[in-house]
Protein backbone atom coordinates (compact mmCIF):
# COMPACT_ATOMS: atom_id res chain seq x y z
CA UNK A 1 10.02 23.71 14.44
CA UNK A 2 13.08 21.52 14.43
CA UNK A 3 14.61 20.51 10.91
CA UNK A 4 17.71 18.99 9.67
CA UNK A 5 19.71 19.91 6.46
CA UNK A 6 18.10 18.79 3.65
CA UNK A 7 18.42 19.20 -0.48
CA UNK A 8 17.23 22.82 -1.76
CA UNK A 9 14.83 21.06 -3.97
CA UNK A 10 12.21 18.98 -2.51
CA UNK A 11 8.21 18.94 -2.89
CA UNK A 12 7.74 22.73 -1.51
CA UNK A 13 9.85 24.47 -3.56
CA UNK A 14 8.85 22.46 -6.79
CA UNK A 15 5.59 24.16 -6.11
CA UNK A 16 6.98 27.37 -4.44
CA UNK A 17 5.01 27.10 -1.31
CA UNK A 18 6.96 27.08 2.32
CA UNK A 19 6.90 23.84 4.45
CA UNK A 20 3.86 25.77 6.34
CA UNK A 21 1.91 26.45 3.36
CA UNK A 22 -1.84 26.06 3.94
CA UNK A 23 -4.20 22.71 2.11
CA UNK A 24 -5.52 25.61 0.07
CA UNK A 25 -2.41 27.08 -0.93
CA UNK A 26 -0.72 23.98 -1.61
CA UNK A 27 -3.30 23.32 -3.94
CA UNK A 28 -3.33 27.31 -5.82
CA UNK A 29 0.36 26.58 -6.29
CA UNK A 30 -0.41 23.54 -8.00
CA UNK A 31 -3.47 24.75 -10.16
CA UNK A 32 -1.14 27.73 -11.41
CA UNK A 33 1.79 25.26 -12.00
CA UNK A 34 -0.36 22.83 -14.04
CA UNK A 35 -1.27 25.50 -16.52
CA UNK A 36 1.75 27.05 -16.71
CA UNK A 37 3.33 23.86 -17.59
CA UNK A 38 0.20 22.54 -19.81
CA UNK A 39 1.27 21.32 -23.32
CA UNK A 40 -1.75 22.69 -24.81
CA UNK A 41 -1.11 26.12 -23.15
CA UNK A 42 2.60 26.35 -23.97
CA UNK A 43 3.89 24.03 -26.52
CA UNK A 44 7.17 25.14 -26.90
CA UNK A 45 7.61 22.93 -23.61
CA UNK A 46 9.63 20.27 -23.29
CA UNK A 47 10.57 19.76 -19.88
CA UNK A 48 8.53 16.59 -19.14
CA UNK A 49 10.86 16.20 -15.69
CA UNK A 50 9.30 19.33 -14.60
CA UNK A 51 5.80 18.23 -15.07
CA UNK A 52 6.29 14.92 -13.56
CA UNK A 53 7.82 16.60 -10.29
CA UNK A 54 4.92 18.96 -10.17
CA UNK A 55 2.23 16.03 -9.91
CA UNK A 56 4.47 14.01 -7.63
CA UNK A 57 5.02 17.03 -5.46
CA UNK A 58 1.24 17.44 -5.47
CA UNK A 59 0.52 13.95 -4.92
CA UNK A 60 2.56 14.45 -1.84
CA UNK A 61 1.81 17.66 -0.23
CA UNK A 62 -1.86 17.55 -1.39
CA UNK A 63 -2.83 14.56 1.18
CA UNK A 64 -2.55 15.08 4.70
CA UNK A 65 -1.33 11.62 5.68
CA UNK A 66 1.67 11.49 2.81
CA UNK A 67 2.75 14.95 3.74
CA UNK A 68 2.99 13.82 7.28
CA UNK A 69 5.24 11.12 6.59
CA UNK A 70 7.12 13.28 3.97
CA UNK A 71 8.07 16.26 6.30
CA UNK A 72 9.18 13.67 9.07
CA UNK A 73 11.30 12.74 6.28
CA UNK A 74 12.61 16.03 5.96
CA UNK A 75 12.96 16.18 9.76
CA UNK A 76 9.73 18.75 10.07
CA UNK A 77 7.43 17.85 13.30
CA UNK A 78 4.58 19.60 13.51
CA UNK A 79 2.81 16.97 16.39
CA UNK A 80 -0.56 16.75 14.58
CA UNK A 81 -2.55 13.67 14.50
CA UNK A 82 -2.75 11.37 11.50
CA UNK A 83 -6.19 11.26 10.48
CA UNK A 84 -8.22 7.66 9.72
CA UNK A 85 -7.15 5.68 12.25
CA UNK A 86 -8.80 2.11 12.64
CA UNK A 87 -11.12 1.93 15.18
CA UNK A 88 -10.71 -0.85 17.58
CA UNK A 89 -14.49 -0.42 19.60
CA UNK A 90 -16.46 -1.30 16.37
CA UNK A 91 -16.12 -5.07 17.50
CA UNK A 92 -14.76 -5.54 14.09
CA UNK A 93 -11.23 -7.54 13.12
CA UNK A 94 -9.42 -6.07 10.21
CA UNK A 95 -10.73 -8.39 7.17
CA UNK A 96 -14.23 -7.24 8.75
CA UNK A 97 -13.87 -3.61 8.67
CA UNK A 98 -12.27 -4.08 5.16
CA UNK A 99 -14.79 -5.72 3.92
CA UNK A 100 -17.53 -3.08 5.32
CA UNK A 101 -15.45 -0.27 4.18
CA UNK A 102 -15.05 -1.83 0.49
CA UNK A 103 -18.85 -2.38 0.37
CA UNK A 104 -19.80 1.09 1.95
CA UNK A 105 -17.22 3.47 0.82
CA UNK A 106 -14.83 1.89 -1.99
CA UNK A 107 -17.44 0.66 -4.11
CA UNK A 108 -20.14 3.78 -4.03
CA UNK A 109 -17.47 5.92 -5.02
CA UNK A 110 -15.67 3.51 -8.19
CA UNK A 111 -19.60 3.77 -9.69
CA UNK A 112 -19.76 7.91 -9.23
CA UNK A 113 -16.63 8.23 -10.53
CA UNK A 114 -16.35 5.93 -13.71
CA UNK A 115 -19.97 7.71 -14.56
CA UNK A 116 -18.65 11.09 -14.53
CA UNK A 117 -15.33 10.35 -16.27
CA UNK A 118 -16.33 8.00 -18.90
CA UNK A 119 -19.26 10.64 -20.35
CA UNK A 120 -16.53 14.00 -20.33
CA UNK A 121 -15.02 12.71 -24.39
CA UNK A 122 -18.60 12.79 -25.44
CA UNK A 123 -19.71 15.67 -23.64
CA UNK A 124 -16.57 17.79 -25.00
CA UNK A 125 -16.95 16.32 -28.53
CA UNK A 126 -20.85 17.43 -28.82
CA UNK A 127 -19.90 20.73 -27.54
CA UNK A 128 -17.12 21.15 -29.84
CA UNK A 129 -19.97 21.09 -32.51
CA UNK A 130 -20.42 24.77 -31.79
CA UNK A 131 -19.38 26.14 -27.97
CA UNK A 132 -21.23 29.36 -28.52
CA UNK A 133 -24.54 27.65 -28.99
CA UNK A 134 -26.65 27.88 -26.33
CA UNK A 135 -28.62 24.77 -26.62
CA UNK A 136 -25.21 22.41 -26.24
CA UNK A 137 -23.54 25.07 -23.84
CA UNK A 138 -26.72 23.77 -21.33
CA UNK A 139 -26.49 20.38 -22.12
CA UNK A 140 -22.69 20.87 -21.02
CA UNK A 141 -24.03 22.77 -18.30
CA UNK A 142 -26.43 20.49 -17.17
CA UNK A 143 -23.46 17.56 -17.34
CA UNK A 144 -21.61 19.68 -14.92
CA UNK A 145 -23.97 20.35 -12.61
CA UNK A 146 -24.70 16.29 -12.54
CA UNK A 147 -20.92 15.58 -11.91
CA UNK A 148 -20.50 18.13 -9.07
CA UNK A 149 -23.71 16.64 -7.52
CA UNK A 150 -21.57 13.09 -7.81
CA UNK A 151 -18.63 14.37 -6.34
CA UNK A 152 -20.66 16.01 -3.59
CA UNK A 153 -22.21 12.74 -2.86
CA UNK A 154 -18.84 11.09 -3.36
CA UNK A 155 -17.01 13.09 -0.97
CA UNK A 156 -19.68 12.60 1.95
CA UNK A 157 -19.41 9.16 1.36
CA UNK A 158 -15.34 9.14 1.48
CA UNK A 159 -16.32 10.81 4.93
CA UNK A 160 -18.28 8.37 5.98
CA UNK A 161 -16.05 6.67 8.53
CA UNK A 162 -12.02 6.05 9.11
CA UNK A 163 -10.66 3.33 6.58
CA UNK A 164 -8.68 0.32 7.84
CA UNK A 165 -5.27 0.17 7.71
CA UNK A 166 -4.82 -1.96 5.63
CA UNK A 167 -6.74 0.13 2.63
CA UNK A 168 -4.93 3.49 3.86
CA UNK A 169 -3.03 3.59 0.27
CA UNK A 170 -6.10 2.81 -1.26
CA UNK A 171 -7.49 5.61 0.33
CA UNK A 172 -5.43 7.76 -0.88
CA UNK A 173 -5.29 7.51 -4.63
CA UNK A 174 -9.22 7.61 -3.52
CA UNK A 175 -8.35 11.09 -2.20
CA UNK A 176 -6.82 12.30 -4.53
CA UNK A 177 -9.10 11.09 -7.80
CA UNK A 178 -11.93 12.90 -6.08
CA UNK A 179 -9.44 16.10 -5.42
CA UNK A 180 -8.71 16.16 -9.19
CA UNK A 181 -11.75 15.68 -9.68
CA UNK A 182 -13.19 18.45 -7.72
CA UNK A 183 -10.79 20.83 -9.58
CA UNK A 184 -11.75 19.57 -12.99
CA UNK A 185 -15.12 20.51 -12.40
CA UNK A 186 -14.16 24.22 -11.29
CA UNK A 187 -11.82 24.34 -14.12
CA UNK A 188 -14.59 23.22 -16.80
CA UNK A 189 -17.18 25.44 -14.97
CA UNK A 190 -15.00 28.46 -15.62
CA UNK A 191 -15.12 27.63 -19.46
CA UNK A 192 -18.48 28.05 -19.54
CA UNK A 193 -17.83 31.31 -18.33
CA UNK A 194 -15.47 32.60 -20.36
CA UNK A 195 -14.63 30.51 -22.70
CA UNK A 196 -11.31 30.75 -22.47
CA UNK A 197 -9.77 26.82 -24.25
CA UNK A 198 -7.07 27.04 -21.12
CA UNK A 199 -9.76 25.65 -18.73
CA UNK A 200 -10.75 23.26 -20.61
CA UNK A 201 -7.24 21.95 -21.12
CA UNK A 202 -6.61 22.12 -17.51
CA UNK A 203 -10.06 20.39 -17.40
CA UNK A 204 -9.48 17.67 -18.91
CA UNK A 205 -5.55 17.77 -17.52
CA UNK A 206 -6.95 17.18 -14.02
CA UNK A 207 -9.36 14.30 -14.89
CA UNK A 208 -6.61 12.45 -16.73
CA UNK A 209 -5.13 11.87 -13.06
CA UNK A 210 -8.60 11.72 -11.44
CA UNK A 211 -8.71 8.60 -14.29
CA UNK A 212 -5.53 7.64 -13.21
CA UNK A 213 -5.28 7.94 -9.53
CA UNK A 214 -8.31 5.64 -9.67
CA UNK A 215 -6.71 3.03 -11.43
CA UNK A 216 -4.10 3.01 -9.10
CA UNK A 217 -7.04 2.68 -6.11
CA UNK A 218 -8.12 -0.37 -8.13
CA UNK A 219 -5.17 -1.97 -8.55
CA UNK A 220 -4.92 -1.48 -4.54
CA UNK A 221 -7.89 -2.85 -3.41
CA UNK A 222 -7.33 -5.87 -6.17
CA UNK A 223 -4.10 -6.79 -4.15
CA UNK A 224 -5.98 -6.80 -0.60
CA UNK A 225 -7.50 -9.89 0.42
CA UNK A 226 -10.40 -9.82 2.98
C-alpha cells in the first residue's frame, strides 16, 4: 500500500488501531477509549484534549466515506469505491432527488430519533427511584426494547437508497447519530444486566453525540435549498 511520511499522531493511533483496522475494531477501540476517558468513570481526568481527539478520531475513522478521504490524506490508497453515489438513471435532477431523499429518508429518521432521545432523562430519572426494583427495571426494559426497534427501523430506512450529493455531509452526521445511537442502546442494555453505573455513563455518553451529531444533520439540511 503506498504511503508518504506523515505525523506519528493522527486518527489511528489516537485510538490505537493500524491504518487497516477493521469497521468493528475501529469502533471496540473507541468504546474502550470512551470509558476509559469518561469523567464519571475516572474523575481525576483532566485531559479534555484527549477526549476531544478521541471523538474526532472516531468521527473520522468510524464513517466509510470520511475515512476515505482522510487516508488519501495521509497518502493511503486502498482503491475501494465510495459508497452513495447519486444515481443519474432515476430521471431525477439534483433538487429532485433531494427533495425525495429529505421526504423519504431525512425526515423518518429526525422523528425516530428525537422520540428515543428526548424520553432517556425521564426514563433514567424513574429508574433511579430504585434500579433493583423489578417493576421500573421492565419499564426501562421495555423503553429499550422500543428504541432498538426505532433504530432498527431507522437504519433500514438510512438504507433505503444512495443520498444526493449534495446531502452527503448530511448524511453523515445522520450516520453517525444512529451509530451512537446503536451503541447507547448496547451500553444501557448491559446495565440492566449487571448493573454496573459505567454503562450507563457510557450510555448516556454516546447519546449526548447521537443528540449532537443530529443537530449538526439539522443544521445541514437547513442550509440546503431544494
Amino acid at each position: 500500500m503506498p504511503s508518504r511520511s506523515s505525523p506519528s499522531q493522527n486518527h489511528y493511533t489516537t485510538l490505537g488501531v493500524s491504518v487497516d483496522a477493521s469497521p468493528s475494531s475501529i469502533k471496540s477501540a473507541y468504546r474502550t477509549l470512551a470509558k476509559q476517558f469518561h469523567p464519571d468513570c475516572n474523575q481525576d481526568l483532566t485531559d479534555h484534549e484527549a477526549i476531544a481527539a478521541i471523538n474526532q478520531a472516531y468521527e473520522i475513522l468510524g464513517n466509510p466515506d470520511s475515512r476515505a478521504h482522510y487516508d488519501r490524506t495521509l497518502g493511503l490508497h486502498r482503491g475501494e469505491p465510495t459508497p452513495h453515489k447519486s444515481r443519474t438513471v432515476d430521471g431525477m435532477d439534483e433538487d429532485r432527488r433531494l427533495e425525495r431523499w429529505h421526504q423519504l429518508v431525512y425526515e423518518p429518521i429526525g422523528a425516530i430519533v428525537a422520540d428515543i432521545l428526548n424520553q432517556l432523562d425521564d426514563q433514567i430519572e424513574l429508574l433511579a427511584a430504585d434500579p433493583y426494583d423489578d417493576e421500573l427495571l421492565e419499564g426501562f426494559e421495555a423503553y429499550l426494547e422500543r428504541s432498538r426497534e426505532g433504530y432498527t427501523a431507522a437504519q433500514q430506512c438510512f438504507r433505503k437508497g444512495a443520498n444526493p450529493n449534495a446531502a452527503a455531509g448530511v448524511a453523515s452526521y445522520l450516520y453517525h447519530c444512529l451509530n451512537a445511537l446503536g451503541d447507547g442502546i448496547e451500553e444501557l442494555h448491559y446495565f440492566t444486566l449487571n448493573f454496573d453505573d459505567r454503562h450507563l455513563h457510557t450510555g448516556q455518553e454516546l447519546w449526548r453525540r447521537a443528540a449532537e451529531m443530529w443537530r449538526h444533520a439539522e443544521d445541514g439540511m437547513a442550509s440546503l435549498c431544494y
